[in-house]
Every structure is written in C-alpha cells, then in structure tokens.
C-alpha atoms as a PDB file:
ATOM      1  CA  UNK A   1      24.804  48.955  83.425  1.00  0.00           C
ATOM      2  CA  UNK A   2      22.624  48.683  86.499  1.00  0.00           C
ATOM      3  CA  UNK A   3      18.995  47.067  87.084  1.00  0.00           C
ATOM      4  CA  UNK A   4      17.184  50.424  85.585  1.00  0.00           C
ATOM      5  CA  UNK A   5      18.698  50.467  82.874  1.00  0.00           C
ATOM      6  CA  UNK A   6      20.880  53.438  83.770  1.00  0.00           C
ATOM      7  CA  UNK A   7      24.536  52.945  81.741  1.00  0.00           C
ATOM      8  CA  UNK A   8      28.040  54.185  83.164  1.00  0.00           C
ATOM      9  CA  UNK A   9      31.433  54.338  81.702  1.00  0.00           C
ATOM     10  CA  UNK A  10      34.842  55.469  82.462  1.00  0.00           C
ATOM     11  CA  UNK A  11      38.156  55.396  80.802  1.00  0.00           C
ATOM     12  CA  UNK A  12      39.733  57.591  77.815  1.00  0.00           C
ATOM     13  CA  UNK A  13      37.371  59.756  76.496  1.00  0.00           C
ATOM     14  CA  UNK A  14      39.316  61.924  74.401  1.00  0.00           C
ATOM     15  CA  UNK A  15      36.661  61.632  71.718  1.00  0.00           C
ATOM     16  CA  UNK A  16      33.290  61.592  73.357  1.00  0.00           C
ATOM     17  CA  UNK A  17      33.210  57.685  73.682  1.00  0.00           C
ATOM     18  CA  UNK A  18      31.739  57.863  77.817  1.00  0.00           C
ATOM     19  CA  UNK A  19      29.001  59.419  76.263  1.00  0.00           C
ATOM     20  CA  UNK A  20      28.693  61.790  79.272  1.00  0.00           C
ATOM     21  CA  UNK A  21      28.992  64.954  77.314  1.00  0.00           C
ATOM     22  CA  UNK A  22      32.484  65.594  77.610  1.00  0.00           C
ATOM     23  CA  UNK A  23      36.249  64.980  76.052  1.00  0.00           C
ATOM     24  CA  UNK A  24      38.024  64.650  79.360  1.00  0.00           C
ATOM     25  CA  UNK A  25      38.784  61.669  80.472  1.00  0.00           C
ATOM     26  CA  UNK A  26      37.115  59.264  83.976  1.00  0.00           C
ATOM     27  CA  UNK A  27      39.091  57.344  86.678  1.00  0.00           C
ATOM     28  CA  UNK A  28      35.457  56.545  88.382  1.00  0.00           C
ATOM     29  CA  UNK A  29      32.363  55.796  86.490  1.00  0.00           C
ATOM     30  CA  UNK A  30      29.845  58.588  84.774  1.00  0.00           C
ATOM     31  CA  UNK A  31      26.818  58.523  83.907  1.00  0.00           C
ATOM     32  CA  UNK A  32      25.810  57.928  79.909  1.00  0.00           C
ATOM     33  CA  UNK A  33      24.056  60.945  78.481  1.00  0.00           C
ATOM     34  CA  UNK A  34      20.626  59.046  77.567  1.00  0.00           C
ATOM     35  CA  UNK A  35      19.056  62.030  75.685  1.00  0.00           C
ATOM     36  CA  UNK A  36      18.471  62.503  71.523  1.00  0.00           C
ATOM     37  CA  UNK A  37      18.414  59.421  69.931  1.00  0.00           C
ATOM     38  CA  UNK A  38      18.123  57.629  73.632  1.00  0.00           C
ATOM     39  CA  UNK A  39      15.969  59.625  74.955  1.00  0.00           C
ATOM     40  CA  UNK A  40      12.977  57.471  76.484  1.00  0.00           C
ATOM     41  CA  UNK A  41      14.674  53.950  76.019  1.00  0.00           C
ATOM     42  CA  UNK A  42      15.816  51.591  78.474  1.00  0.00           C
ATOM     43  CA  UNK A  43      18.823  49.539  77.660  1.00  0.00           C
ATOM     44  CA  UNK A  44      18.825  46.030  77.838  1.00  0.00           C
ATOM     45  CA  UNK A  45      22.522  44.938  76.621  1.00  0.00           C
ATOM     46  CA  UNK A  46      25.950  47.036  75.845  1.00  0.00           C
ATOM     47  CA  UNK A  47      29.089  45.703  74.230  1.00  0.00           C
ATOM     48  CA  UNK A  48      32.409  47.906  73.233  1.00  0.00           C
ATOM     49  CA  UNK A  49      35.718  47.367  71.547  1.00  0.00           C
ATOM     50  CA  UNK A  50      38.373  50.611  71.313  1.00  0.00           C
ATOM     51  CA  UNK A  51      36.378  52.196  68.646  1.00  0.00           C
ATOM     52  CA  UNK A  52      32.726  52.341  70.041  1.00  0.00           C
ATOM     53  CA  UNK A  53      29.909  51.355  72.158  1.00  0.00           C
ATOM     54  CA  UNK A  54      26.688  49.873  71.147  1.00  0.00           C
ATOM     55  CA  UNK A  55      23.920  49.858  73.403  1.00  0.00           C
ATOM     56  CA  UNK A  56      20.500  47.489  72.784  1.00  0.00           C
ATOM     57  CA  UNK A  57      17.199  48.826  73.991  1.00  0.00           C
ATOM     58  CA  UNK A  58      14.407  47.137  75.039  1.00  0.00           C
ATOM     59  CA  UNK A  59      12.356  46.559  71.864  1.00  0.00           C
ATOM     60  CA  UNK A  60      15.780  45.687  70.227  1.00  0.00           C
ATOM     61  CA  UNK A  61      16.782  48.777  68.538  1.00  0.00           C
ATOM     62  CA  UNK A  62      20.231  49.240  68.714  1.00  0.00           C
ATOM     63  CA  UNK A  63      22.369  52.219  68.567  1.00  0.00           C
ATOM     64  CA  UNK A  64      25.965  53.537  68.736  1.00  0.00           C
ATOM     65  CA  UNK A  65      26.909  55.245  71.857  1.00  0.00           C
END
C-alpha cells in the first residue's frame, strides 16, 4: 500500500485474490482493481492470510478484496 492509498499485490492468483482482474499469477507487484464496491474509497489498512484480503477504508468500512 503506498501514501495515496493506491494497493498492490503479487503472488498466486489462481482465484482472483490480487484483485487486479485476472487468474494468472504476479512475480512483480499489480495494481488492486479499486472499482465496484471500492470505487471512490481510499484505504487506510490491509491484512491477508491464504484465503483473503481485507482492506479498511478511510471512514472504517471494511471490505474483502
């Protein structure tokens, strides 16, 4: 996660879990789709295990990445 709020992942991705729009898997970092349900928001925190991602927005609503 940078300054802006901007959020990047790489890794497996087999099942969507990047969140960049896409089942193939990253060796560098992507960028985190941040449209439908995140469209608009700014994220303050993220924390992940092997199952998911969830991302807090400023305001503190959280959702699943």
């Amino acid at each position: 996660m940078l300054v802006n709020g901007n959020v990047y992942g790489s890794g497996w991705n087999t099942d969507g879990r990047l969140g960049d729009g896409s089942l193939t898997s990253k060796s560098l970092f992507v960028g985190v789709y941040m449209g439908g349900a995140m469209a608009g928001k700014k994220i303050a925190k993220i924390s992940g295990n092997s199952l998911m991602t969830m991302a807090l927005a400023t305001g503190n609503s959280a959702t699943i990445l």
